[in-house]
Protein backbone atom coordinates (compact mmCIF):
# COMPACT_ATOMS: atom_id res chain seq x y z
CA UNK A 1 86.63 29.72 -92.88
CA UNK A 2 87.84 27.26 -90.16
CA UNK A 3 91.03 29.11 -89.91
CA UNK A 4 89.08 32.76 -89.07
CA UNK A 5 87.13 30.95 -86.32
CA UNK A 6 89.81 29.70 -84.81
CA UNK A 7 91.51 32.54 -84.95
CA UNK A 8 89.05 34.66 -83.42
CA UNK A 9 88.62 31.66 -80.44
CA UNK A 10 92.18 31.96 -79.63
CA UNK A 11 91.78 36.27 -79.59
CA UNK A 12 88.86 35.85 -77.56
CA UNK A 13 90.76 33.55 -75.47
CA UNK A 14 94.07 35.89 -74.86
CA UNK A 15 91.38 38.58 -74.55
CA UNK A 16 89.46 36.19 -71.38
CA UNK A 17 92.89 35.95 -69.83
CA UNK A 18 93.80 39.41 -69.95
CA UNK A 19 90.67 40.47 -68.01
CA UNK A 20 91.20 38.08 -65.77
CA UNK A 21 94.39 38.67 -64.96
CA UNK A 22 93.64 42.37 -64.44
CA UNK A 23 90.22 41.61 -62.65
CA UNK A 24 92.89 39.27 -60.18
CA UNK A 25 95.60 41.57 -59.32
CA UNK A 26 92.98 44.77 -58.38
CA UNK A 27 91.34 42.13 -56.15
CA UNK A 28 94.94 40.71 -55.09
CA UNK A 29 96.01 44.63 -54.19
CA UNK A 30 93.64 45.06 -51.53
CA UNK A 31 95.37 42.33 -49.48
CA UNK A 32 98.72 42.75 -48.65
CA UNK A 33 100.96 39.65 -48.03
CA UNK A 34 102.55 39.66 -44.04
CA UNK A 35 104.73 36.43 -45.25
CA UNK A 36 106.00 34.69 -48.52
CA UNK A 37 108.35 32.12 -49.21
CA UNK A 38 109.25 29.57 -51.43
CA UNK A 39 110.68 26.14 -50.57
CA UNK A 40 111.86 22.46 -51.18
CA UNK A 41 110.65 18.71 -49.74
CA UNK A 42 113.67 16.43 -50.56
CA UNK A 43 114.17 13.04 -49.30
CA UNK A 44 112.27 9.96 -49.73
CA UNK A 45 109.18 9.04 -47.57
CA UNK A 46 107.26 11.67 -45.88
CA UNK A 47 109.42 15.06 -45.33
CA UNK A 48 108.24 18.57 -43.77
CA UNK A 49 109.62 21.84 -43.24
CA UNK A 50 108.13 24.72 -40.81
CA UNK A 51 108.38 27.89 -41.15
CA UNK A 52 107.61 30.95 -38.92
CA UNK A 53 105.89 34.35 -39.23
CA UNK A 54 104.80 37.39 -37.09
CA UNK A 55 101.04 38.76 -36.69
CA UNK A 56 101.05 42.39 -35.79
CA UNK A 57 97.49 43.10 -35.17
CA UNK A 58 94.38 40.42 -34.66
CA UNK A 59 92.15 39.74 -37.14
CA UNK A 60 91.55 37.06 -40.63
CA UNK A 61 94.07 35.66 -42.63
CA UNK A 62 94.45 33.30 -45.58
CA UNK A 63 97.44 30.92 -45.69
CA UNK A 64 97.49 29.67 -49.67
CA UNK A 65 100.06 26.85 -50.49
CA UNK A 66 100.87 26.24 -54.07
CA UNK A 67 102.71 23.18 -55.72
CA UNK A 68 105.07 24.65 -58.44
CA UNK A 69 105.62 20.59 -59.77
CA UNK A 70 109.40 20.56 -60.44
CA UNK A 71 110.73 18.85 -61.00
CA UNK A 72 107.87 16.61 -60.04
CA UNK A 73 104.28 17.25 -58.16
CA UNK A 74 104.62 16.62 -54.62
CA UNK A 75 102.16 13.83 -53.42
CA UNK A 76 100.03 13.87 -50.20
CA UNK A 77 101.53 17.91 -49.61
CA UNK A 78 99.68 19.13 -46.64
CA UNK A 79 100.06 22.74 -45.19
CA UNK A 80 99.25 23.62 -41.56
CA UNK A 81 98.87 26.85 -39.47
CA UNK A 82 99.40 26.89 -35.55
CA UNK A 83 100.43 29.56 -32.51
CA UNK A 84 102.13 28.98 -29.49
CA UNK A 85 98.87 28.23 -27.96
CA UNK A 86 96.77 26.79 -30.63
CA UNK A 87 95.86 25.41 -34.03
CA UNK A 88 94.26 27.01 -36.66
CA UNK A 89 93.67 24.41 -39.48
CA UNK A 90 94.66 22.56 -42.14
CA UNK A 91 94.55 22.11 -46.39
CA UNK A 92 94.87 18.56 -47.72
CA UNK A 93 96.65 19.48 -51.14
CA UNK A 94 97.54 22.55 -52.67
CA UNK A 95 94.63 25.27 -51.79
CA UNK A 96 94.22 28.40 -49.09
CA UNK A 97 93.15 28.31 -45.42
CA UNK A 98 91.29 30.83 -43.62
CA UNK A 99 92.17 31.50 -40.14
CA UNK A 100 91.62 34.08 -37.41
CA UNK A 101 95.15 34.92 -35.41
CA UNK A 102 96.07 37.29 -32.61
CA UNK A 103 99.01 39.21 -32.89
CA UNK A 104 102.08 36.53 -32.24
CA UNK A 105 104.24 34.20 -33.80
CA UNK A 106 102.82 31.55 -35.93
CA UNK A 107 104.08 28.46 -37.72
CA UNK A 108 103.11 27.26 -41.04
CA UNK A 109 103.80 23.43 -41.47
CA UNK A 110 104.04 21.96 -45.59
CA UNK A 111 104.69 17.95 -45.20
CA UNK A 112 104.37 16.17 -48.62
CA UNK A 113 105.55 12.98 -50.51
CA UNK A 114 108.29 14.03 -53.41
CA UNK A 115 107.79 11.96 -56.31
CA UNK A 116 110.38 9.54 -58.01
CA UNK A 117 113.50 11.96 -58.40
CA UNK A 118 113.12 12.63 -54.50
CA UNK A 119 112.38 16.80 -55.33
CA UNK A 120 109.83 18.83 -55.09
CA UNK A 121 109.62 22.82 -55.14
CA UNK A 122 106.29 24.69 -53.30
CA UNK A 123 105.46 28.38 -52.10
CA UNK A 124 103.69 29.72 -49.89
CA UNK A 125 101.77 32.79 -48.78
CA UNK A 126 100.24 34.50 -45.80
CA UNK A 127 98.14 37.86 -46.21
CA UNK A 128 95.67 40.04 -44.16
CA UNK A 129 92.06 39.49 -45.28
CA UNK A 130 89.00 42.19 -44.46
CA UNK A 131 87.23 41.85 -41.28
CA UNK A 132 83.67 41.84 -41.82
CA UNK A 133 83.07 45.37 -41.47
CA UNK A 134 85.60 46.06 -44.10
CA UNK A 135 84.58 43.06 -46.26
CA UNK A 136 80.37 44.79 -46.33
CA UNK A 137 82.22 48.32 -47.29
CA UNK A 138 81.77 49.54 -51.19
CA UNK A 139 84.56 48.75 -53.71
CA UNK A 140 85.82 51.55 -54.98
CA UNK A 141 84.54 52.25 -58.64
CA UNK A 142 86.56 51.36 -62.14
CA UNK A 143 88.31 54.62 -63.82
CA UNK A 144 86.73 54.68 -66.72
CA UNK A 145 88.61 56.02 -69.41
CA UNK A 146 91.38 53.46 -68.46
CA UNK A 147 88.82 50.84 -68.90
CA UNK A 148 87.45 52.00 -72.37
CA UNK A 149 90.94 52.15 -74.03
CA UNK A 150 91.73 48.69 -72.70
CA UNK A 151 88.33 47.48 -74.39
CA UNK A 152 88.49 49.83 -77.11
CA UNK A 153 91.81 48.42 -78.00
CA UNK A 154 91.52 44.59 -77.32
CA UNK A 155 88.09 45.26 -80.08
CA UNK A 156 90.89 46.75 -82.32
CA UNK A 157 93.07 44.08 -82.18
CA UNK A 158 90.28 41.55 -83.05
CA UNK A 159 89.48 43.88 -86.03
CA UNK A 160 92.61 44.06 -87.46
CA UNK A 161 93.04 39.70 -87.09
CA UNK A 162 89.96 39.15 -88.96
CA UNK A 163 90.12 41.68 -91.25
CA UNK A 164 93.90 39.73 -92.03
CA UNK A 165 92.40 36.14 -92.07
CA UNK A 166 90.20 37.56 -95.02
CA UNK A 167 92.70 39.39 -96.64
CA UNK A 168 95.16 36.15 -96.43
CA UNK A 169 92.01 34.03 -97.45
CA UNK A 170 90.49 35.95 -100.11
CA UNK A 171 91.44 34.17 -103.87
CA UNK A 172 94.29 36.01 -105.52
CA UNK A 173 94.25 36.76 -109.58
CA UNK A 174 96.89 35.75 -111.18
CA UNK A 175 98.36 37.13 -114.29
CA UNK A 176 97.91 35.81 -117.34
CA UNK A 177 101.45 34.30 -118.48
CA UNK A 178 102.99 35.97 -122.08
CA UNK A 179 101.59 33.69 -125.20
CA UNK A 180 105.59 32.39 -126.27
CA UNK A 181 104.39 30.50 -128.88
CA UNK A 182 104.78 32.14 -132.03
């Protein structure tokens, strides 16, 4: 009995994670990233590297900085956004900073700590986000049939594991063994 249940947690779990993940990248493909790059802080003590990126038209942007930990998490990593003329803000650890920008060259700033082996790998992304008038408009709607086979098959797939935990669970007869003694 404990083994169905946690069966069927870790299907509902996969199942979670799917959704998720599909739910993410429809939101992710409205908003198209204008820079992306990956990098590396080596030395000891505080290090930094910048690195630059063109604005075509004015408007909001997100700058997201992630810590990818190898071989070690960087301490203290810090990203920052400026122009020629200005500066636009600032995340204290690994996270996303909204920013307006006119159409330009910008700089994007990630100064961290690498831990013990003197190493540490990051990336980093810039993308276009709505403007308020595009942010109020109406999502476009699900397809549906794409939507009920998905369902209809992640319910199949938990049918078929349960129906197998009670199959492999059920008590098997066993044949009676041949009387030898004669």
């Amino acid at each position: 009995m404990r083994r169905r249940s946690e069966m069927k947690r870790r299907m509902l779990g996969i199942l979670s994670t799917i959704v998720l993940a599909v739910l993410g990248a429809a939101a992710h493909a409205s908003t198209i990233p204008i820079f992306e790059d990956t990098g590396a802080l080596i030395g000891a003590g505080i290090v930094g590297k910048v690195h630059s990126f063109n604005v075509s038209s004015a408007g909001y942007y997100n700058a997201a900085l992630v810590d990818f930990s190898i071989p070690e998490p960087i301490n203290d990593i810090t990203l920052s956004v400026f122009s020629t003329s200005a500066y636009k803000g600032q995340t204290a650890g690994p996270g996303s900073l909204g920013f307006q920008a006119a159409p330009g060259l910008h700089f994007i700033s990630v100064f961290g700590v690498p831990g013990p082996s003197g190493a540490g790998r990051y990336g980093i992304e810039v993308f276009a986000m709505p403007s308020a008038a595009t942010a109020a408009a109406p999502l476009p709607a699900v397809p549906l049939p794409p939507a009920v086979l998905l369902f209809a098959g992640s319910l199949a797939a938990l049918a078929a594991v349960g129906r197998r935990a009670r199959v492999e669970t059920a008590p098997r007869e066993t044949e009676a063994s041949p009387d030898t003694s004669v």
